[in-house]
C-alpha atoms as a PDB file:
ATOM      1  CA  UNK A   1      75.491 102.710  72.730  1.00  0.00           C
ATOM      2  CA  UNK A   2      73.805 100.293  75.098  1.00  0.00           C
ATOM      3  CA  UNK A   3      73.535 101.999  78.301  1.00  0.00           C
ATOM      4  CA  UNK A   4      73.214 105.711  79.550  1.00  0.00           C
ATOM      5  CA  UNK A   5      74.938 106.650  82.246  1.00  0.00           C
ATOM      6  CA  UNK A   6      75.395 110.091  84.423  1.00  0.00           C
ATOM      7  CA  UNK A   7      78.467 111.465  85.407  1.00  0.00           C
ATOM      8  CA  UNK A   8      78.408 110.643  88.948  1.00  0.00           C
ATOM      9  CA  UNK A   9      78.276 106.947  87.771  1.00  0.00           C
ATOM     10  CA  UNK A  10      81.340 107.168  86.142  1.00  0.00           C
ATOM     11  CA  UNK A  11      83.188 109.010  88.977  1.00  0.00           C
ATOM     12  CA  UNK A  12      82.367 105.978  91.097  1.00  0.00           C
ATOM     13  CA  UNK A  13      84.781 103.847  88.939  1.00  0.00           C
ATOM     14  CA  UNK A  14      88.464 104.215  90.317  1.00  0.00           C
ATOM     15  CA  UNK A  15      90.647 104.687  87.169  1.00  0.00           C
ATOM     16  CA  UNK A  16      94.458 103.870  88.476  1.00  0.00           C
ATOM     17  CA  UNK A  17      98.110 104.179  86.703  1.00  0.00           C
ATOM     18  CA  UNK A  18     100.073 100.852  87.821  1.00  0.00           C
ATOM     19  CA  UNK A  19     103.475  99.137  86.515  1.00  0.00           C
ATOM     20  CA  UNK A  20     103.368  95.271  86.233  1.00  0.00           C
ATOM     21  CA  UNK A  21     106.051  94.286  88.510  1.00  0.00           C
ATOM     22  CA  UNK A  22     105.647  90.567  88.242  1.00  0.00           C
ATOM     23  CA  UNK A  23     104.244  88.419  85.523  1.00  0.00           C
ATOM     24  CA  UNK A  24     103.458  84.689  85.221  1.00  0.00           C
ATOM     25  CA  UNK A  25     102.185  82.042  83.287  1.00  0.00           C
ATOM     26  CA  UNK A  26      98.517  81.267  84.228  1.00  0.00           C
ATOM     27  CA  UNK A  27      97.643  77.370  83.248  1.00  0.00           C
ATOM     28  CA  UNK A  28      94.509  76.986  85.288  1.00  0.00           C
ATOM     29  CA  UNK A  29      92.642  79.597  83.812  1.00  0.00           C
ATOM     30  CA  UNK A  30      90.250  78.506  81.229  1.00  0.00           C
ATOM     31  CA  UNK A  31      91.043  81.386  78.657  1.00  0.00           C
ATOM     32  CA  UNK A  32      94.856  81.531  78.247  1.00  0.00           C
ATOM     33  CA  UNK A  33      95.809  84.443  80.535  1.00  0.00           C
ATOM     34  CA  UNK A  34      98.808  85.820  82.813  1.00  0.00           C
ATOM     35  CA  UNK A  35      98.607  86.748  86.629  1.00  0.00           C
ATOM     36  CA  UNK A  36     100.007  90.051  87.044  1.00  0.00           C
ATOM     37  CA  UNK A  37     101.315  91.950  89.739  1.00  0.00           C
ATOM     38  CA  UNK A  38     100.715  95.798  89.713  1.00  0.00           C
ATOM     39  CA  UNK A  39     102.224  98.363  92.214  1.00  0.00           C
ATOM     40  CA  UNK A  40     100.011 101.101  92.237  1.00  0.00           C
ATOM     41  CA  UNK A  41     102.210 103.515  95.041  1.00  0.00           C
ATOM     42  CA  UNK A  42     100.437 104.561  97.538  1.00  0.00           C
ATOM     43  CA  UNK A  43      97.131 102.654  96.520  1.00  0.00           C
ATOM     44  CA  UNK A  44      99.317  99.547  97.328  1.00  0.00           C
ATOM     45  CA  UNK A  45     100.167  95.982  95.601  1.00  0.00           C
ATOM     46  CA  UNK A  46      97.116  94.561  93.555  1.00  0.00           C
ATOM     47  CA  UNK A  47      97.163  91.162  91.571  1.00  0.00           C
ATOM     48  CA  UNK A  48      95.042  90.972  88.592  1.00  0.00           C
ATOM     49  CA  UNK A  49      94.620  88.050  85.879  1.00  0.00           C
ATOM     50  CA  UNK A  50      94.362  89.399  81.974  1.00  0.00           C
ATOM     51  CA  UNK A  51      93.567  87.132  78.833  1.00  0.00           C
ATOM     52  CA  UNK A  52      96.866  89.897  76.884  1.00  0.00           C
ATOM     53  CA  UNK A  53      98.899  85.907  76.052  1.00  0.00           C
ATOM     54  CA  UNK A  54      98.062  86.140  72.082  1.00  0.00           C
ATOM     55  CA  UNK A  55      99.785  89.860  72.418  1.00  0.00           C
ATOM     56  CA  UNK A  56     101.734  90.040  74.793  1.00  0.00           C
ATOM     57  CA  UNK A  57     105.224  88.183  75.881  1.00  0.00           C
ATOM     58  CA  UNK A  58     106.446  88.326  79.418  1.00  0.00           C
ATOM     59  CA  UNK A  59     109.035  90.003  79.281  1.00  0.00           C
ATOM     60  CA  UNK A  60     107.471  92.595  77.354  1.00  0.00           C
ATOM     61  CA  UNK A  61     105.108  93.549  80.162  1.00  0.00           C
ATOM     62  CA  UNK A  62     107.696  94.044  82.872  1.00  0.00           C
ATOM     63  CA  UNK A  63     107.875  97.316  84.353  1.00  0.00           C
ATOM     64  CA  UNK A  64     104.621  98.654  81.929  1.00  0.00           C
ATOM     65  CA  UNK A  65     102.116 101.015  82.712  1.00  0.00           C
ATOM     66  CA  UNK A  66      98.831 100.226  82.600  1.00  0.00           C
ATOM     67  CA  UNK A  67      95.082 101.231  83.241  1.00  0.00           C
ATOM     68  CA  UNK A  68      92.902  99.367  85.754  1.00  0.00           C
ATOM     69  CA  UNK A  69      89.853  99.790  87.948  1.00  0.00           C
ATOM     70  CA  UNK A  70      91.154  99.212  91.422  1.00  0.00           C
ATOM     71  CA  UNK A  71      87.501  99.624  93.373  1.00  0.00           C
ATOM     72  CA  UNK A  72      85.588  96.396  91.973  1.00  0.00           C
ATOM     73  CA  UNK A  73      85.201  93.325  94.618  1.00  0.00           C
ATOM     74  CA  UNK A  74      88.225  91.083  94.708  1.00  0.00           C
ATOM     75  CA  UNK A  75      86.933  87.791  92.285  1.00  0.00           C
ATOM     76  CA  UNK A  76      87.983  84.601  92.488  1.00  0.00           C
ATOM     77  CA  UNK A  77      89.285  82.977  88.957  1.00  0.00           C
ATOM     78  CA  UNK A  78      90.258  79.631  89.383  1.00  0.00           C
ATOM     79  CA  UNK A  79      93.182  79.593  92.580  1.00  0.00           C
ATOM     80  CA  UNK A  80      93.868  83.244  92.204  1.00  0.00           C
ATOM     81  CA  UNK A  81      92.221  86.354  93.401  1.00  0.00           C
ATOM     82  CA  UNK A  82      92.013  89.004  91.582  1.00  0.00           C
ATOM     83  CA  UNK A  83      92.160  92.461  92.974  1.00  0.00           C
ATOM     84  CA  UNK A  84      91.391  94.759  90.320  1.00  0.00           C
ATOM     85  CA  UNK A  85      90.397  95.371  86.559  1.00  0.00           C
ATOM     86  CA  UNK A  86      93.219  95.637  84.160  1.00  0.00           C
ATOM     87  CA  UNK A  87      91.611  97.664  80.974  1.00  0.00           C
ATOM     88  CA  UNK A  88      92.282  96.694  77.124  1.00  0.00           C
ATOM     89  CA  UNK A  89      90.793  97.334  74.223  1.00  0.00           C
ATOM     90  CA  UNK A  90      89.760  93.895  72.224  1.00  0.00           C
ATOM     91  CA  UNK A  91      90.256  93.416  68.728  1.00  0.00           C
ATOM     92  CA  UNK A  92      88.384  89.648  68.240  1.00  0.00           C
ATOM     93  CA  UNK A  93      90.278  87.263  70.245  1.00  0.00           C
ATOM     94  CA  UNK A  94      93.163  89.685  70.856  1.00  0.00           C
ATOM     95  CA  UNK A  95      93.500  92.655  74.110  1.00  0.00           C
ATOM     96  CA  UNK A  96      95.269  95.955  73.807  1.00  0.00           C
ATOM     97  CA  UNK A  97      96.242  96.768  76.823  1.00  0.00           C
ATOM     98  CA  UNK A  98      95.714 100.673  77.981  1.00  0.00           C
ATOM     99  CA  UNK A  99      98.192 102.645  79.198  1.00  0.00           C
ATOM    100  CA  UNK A 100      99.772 106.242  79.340  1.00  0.00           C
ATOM    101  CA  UNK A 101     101.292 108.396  76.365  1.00  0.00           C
ATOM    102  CA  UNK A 102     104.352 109.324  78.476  1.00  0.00           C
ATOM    103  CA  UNK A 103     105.509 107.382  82.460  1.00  0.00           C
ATOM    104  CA  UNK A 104     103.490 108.874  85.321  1.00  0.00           C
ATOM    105  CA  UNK A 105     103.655 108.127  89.010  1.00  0.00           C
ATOM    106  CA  UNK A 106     101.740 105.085  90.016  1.00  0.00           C
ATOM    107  CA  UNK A 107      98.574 105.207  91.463  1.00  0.00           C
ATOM    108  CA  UNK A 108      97.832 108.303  89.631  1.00  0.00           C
ATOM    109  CA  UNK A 109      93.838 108.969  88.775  1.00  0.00           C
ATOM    110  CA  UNK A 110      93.083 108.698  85.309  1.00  0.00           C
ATOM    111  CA  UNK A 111      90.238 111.123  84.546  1.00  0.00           C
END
């Protein structure tokens, strides 16, 4: 374990539920990646780019759950801005994306 950290540090991170809604190819990225868009209810729409391509087809991530961080600073990745921090697990080259057991209401805190 590299870092220590106290509990109040980790309740500053915003853990959200969200279903992809939209998916696309992204070219201009440098790692191969997809631009996704997340409706997270009441938290809103939030785009996010995530290197899942070697996983993951399109049409497989329509309408999934997932786990982001939806309180880091937008960040600019090539043309697109992304809005928050879709969470995987990486195995070498390859992302597992997080998500819930069973469907739960978007924008639902994950504690």
């Amino acid at each position: 374990m590299n870092n220590t950290i106290t509990f109040d540090d980790f309740t500053k991170v915003d853990l959200r539920i969200g279903t992809i809604i939209e998916i696309t190819d992204f070219p201009e990225a440098k790692i191969p990646a997809y631009q996704l868009i997340i409706d997270f209810g009441d938290l809103g729409i939030r785009k996010s780019s995530a290197q899942i391509t070697t996983l993951y087809k399109k049409q497989h991530l329509l309408d999934k759950q997932i786990v982001a961080v939806v309180n880091f600073p937008k960040k600019q990745i090539a043309k697109f801005m992304s809005e928050c921090l879709v969470l995987g697990a990486v195995d070498g080259k390859d992302v597992i994306l997080l998500n819930p057991e069973h469907k739960v209401k978007n924008g639902s805190v994950v504690a």
